[in-house]
Protein backbone atom coordinates (compact mmCIF):
# COMPACT_ATOMS: atom_id res chain seq x y z
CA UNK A 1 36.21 12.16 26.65
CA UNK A 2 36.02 8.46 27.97
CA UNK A 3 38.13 5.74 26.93
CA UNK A 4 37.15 1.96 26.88
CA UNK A 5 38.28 -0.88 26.25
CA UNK A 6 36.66 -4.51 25.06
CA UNK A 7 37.51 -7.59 23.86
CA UNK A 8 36.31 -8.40 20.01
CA UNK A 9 34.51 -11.98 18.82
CA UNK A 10 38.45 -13.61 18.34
CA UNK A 11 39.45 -12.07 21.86
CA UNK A 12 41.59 -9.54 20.65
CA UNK A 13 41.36 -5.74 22.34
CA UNK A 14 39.44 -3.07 20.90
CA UNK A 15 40.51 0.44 22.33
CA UNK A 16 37.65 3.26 21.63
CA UNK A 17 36.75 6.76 22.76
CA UNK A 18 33.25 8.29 23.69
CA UNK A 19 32.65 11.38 23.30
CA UNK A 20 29.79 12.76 25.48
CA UNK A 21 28.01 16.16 24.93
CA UNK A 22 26.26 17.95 27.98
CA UNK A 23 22.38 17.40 26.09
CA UNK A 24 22.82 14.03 23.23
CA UNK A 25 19.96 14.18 20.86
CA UNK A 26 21.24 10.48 20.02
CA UNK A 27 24.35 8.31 19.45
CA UNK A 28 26.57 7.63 16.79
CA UNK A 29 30.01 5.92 15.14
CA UNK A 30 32.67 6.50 14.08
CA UNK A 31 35.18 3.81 12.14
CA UNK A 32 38.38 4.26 10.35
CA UNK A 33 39.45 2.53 7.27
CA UNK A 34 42.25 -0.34 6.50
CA UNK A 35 45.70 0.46 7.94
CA UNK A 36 43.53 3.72 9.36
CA UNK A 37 43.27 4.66 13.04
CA UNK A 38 40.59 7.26 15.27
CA UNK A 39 43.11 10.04 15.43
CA UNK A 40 43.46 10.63 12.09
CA UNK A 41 42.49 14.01 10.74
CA UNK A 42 38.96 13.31 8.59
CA UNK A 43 38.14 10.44 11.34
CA UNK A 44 38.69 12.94 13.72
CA UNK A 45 36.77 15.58 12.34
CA UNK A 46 33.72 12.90 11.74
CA UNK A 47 33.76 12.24 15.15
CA UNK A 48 34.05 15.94 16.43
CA UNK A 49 31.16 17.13 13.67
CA UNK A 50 29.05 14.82 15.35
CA UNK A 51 29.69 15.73 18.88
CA UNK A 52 29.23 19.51 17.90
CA UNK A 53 25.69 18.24 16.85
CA UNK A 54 24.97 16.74 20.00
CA UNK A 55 25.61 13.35 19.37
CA UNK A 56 27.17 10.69 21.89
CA UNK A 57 30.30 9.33 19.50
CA UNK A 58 32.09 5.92 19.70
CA UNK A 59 35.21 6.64 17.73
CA UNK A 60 37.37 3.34 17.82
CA UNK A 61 40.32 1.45 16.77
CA UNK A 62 39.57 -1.70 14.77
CA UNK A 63 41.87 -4.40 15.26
CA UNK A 64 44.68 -5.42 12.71
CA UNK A 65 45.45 -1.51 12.27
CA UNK A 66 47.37 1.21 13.36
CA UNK A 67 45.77 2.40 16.76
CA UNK A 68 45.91 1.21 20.03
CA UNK A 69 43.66 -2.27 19.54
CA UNK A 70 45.77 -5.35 18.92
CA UNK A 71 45.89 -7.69 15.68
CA UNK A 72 48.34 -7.61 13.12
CA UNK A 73 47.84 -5.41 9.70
CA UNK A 74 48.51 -7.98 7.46
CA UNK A 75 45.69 -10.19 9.20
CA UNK A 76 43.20 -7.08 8.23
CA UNK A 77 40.22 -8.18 6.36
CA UNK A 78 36.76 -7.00 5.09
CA UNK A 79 35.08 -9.14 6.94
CA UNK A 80 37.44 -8.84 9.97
CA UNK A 81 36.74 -5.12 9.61
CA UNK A 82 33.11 -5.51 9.90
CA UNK A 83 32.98 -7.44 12.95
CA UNK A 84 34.60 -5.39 14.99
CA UNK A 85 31.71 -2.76 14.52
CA UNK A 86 29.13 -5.24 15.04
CA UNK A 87 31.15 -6.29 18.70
CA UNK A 88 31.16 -2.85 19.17
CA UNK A 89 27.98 -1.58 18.49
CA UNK A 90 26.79 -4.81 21.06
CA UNK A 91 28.93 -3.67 23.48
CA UNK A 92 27.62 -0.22 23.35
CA UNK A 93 23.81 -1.69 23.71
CA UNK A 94 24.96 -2.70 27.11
CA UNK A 95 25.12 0.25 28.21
CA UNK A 96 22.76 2.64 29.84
CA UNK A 97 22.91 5.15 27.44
CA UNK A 98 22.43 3.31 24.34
CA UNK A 99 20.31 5.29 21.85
CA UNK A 100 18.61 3.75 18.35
CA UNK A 101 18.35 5.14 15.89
CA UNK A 102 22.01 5.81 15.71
CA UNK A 103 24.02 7.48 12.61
CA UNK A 104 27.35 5.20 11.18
CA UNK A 105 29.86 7.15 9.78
CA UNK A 106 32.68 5.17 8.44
CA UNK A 107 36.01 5.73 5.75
CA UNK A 108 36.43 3.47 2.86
CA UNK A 109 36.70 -0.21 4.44
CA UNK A 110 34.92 1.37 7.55
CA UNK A 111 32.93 2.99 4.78
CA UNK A 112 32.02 -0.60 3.45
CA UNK A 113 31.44 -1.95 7.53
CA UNK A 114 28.98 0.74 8.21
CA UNK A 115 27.05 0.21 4.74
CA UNK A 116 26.77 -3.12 5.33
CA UNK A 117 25.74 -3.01 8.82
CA UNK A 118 22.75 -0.45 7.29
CA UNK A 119 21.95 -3.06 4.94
CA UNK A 120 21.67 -5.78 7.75
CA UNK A 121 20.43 -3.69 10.92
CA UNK A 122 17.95 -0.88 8.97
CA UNK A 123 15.72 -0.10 11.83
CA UNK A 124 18.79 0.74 14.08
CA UNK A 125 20.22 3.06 11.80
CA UNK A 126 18.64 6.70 11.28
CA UNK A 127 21.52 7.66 8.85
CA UNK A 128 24.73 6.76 7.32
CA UNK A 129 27.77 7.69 5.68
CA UNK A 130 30.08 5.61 4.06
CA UNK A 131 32.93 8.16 3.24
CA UNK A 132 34.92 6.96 0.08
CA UNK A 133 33.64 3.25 0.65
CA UNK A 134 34.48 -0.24 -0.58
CA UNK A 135 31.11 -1.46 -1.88
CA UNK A 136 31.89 -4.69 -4.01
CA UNK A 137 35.00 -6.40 -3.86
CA UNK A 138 35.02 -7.16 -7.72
CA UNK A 139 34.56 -3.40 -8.49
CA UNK A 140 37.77 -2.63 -5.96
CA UNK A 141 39.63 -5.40 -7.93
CA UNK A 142 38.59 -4.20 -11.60
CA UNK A 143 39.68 -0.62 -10.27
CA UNK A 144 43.17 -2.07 -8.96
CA UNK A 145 43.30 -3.60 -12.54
CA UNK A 146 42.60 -0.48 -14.31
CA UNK A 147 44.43 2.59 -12.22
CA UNK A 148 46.67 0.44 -10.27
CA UNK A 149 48.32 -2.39 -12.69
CA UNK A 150 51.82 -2.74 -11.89
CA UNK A 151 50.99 -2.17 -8.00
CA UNK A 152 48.23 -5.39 -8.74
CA UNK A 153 50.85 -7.66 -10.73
CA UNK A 154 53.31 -7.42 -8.38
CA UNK A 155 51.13 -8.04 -5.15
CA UNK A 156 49.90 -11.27 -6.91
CA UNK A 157 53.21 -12.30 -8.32
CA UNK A 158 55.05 -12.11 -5.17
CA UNK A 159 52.13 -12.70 -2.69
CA UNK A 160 52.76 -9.34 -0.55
CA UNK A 161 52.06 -5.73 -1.24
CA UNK A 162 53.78 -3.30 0.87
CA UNK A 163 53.11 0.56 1.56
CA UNK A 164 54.56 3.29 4.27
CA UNK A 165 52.06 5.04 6.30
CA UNK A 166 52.52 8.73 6.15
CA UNK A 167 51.55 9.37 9.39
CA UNK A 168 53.12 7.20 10.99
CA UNK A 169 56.05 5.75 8.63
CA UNK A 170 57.69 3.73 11.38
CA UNK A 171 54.62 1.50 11.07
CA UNK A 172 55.36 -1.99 8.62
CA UNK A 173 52.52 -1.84 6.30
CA UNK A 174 51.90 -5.44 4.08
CA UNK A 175 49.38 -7.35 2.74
CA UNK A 176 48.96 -10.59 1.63
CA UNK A 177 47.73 -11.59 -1.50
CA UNK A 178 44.76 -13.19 0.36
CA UNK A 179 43.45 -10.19 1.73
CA UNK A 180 42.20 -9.12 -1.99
CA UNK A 181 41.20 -13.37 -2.45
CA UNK A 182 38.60 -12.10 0.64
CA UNK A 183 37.66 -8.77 -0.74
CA UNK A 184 36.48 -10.10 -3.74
CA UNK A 185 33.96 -12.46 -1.89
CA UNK A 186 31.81 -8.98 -0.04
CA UNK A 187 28.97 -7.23 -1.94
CA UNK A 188 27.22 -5.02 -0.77
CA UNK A 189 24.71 -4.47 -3.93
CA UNK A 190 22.66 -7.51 -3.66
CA UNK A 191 21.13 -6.28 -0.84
CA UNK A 192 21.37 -1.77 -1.59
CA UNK A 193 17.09 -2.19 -1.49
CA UNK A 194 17.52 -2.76 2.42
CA UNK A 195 19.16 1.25 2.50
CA UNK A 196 15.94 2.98 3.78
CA UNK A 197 17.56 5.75 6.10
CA UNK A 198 19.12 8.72 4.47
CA UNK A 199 22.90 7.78 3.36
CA UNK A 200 25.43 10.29 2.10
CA UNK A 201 28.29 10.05 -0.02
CA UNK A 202 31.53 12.00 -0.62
CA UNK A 203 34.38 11.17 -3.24
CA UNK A 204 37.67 12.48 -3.74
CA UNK A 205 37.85 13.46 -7.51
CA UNK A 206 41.50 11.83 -8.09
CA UNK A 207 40.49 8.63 -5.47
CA UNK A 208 42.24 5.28 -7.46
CA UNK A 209 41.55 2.96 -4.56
CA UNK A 210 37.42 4.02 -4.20
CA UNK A 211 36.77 5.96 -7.15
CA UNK A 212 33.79 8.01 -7.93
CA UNK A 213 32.35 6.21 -10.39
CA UNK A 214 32.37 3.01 -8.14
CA UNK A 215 30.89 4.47 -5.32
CA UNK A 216 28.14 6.01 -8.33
CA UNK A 217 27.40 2.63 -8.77
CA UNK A 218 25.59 2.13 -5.67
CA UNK A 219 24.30 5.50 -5.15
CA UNK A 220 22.32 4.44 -8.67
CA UNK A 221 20.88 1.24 -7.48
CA UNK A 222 19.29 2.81 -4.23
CA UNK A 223 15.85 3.15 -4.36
CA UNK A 224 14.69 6.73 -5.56
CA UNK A 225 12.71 6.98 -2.37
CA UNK A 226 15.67 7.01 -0.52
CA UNK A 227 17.27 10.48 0.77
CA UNK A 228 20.75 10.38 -0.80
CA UNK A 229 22.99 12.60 -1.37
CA UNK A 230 26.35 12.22 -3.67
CA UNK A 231 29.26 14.80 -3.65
CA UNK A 232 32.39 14.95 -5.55
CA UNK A 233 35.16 17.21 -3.87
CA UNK A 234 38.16 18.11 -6.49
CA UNK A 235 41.51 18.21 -6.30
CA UNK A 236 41.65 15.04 -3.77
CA UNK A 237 42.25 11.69 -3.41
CA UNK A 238 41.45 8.68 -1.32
CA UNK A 239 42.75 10.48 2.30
CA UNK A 240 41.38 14.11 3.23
CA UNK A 241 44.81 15.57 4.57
CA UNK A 242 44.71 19.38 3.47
CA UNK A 243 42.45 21.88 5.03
CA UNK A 244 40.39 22.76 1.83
CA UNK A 245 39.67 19.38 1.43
CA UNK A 246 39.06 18.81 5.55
CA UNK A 247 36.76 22.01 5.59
CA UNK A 248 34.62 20.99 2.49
CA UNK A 249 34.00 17.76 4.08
CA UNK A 250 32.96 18.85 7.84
CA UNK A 251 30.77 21.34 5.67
CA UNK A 252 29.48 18.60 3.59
CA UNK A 253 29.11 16.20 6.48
CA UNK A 254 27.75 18.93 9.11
CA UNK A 255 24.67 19.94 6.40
CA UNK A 256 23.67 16.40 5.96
CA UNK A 257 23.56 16.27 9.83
CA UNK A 258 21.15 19.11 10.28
CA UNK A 259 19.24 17.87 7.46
CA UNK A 260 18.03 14.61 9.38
């Protein structure tokens, strides 16, 4: 494993791993999700599923998160989120051993970052997987509304919404009430006809932040020439932390792999 280290549009530090096999049939990505960081168990098992299949991975630590890049959490945005991928993917075409097609493989807001850059980029992308993703901002909100009321009120009421990491609970966790103000402005159905490549999705059953039926949504709209596949896996929610739930995934994820 190499590490590496860039600086992002706003000049803050972006801290990544690459993970090289001995014979890459072609490169790929890896990106966590808000508050999320590259060590954690189902980002970690993206990244290592790909490398088993003899891909080159970029597994990195957006900024304004819990890894090793810099930013603060509660200056984390959608949009934010996104461009780190896009100053990393140009980094990476620097390189000598840049690769297109490449696959994107990214959890909920890195879920939404690798959609969109799908949507934007098509010809670069030979598959991708937005894992529990954020596809429309007003669907995220009208789920907060629903599932999440009191937790909503309050965060608008006071202006801050506050959680503790479970990983790594020593880690101040807030948002402002602006962060939500930005989600609702990103859509990614508008532009769903530009998803050519094969894209797969995966749900927890009990998810209240990315629910199935939101993430349904857009697997509906995509064209029915499109390869996609849509899978539910019980008994979880938004984070993959148990075994069952880790194994069904790298199953899940691993099949669609060998299906490209």
């Amino acid at each position: 494993m190499e590490k590496f280290e860039i600086k992002n549009r706003k000049g803050l530090k972006i801290v990544g791993n690459i993970l090289k096999p001995n014979n890459p049939i072609g490169l790929s990505f890896v990106m966590h999700g808000l508050g999320g960081y590259k060590e954690e168990h189902h980002i970690d098992l993206m990244a290592n599923t790909l490398f088993e299949n003899n891909y080159t991975v970029i597994n990195f630590d957006a900024t304004n998160s819990r890894g090793e890049s810099e930013g603060k959490y509660e200056d984390a945005t959608m949009q934010i989120h996104y461009e780190d991928l896009v100053d990393v993917i140009n980094w990476v075409k620097t390189q000598t051993w840049y690769k297109e097609p490449f696959i994107l493989a990214g959890h909920s807001m890195g879920g939404y970052a690798v959609a969109r850059y799908a949507e934007e980029f098509p010809l670069e992308v030979k598959g991708v997987f937005p894992f529990g993703a954020v596809f429309s901002g007003k669907d995220c909100f009208e789920t907060y509304k629903k599932l999440r009321t009191e937790e909503l009120n309050d965060w608008k009421e006071t202006g801050w919404t506050y959680r503790t990491s479970k990983s790594k609970p020593e880690f101040e966790m807030k948002l402002p009430w602006s962060h939500m103000e930005e989600r609702l402005k990103h859509d990614l159905k508008p532009m769903v006809d530009k998803i050519i490549m094969p894209i797969l999705f995966v749900a927890g059953e009990n998810d209240t932040s990315c629910p199935p039926e939101d993430q349904k949504k857009f697997y509906d709209l995509l064209s029915e020439k499109t390869k996609k596949e849509f899978h539910i896996v019980k008994g979880v929610g938004h984070v993959f932390r148990e075994s069952e739930h880790l194994n069904q995934l790298k199953e899940i994820f691993n099949n669609w792999l060998n299906s490209l």
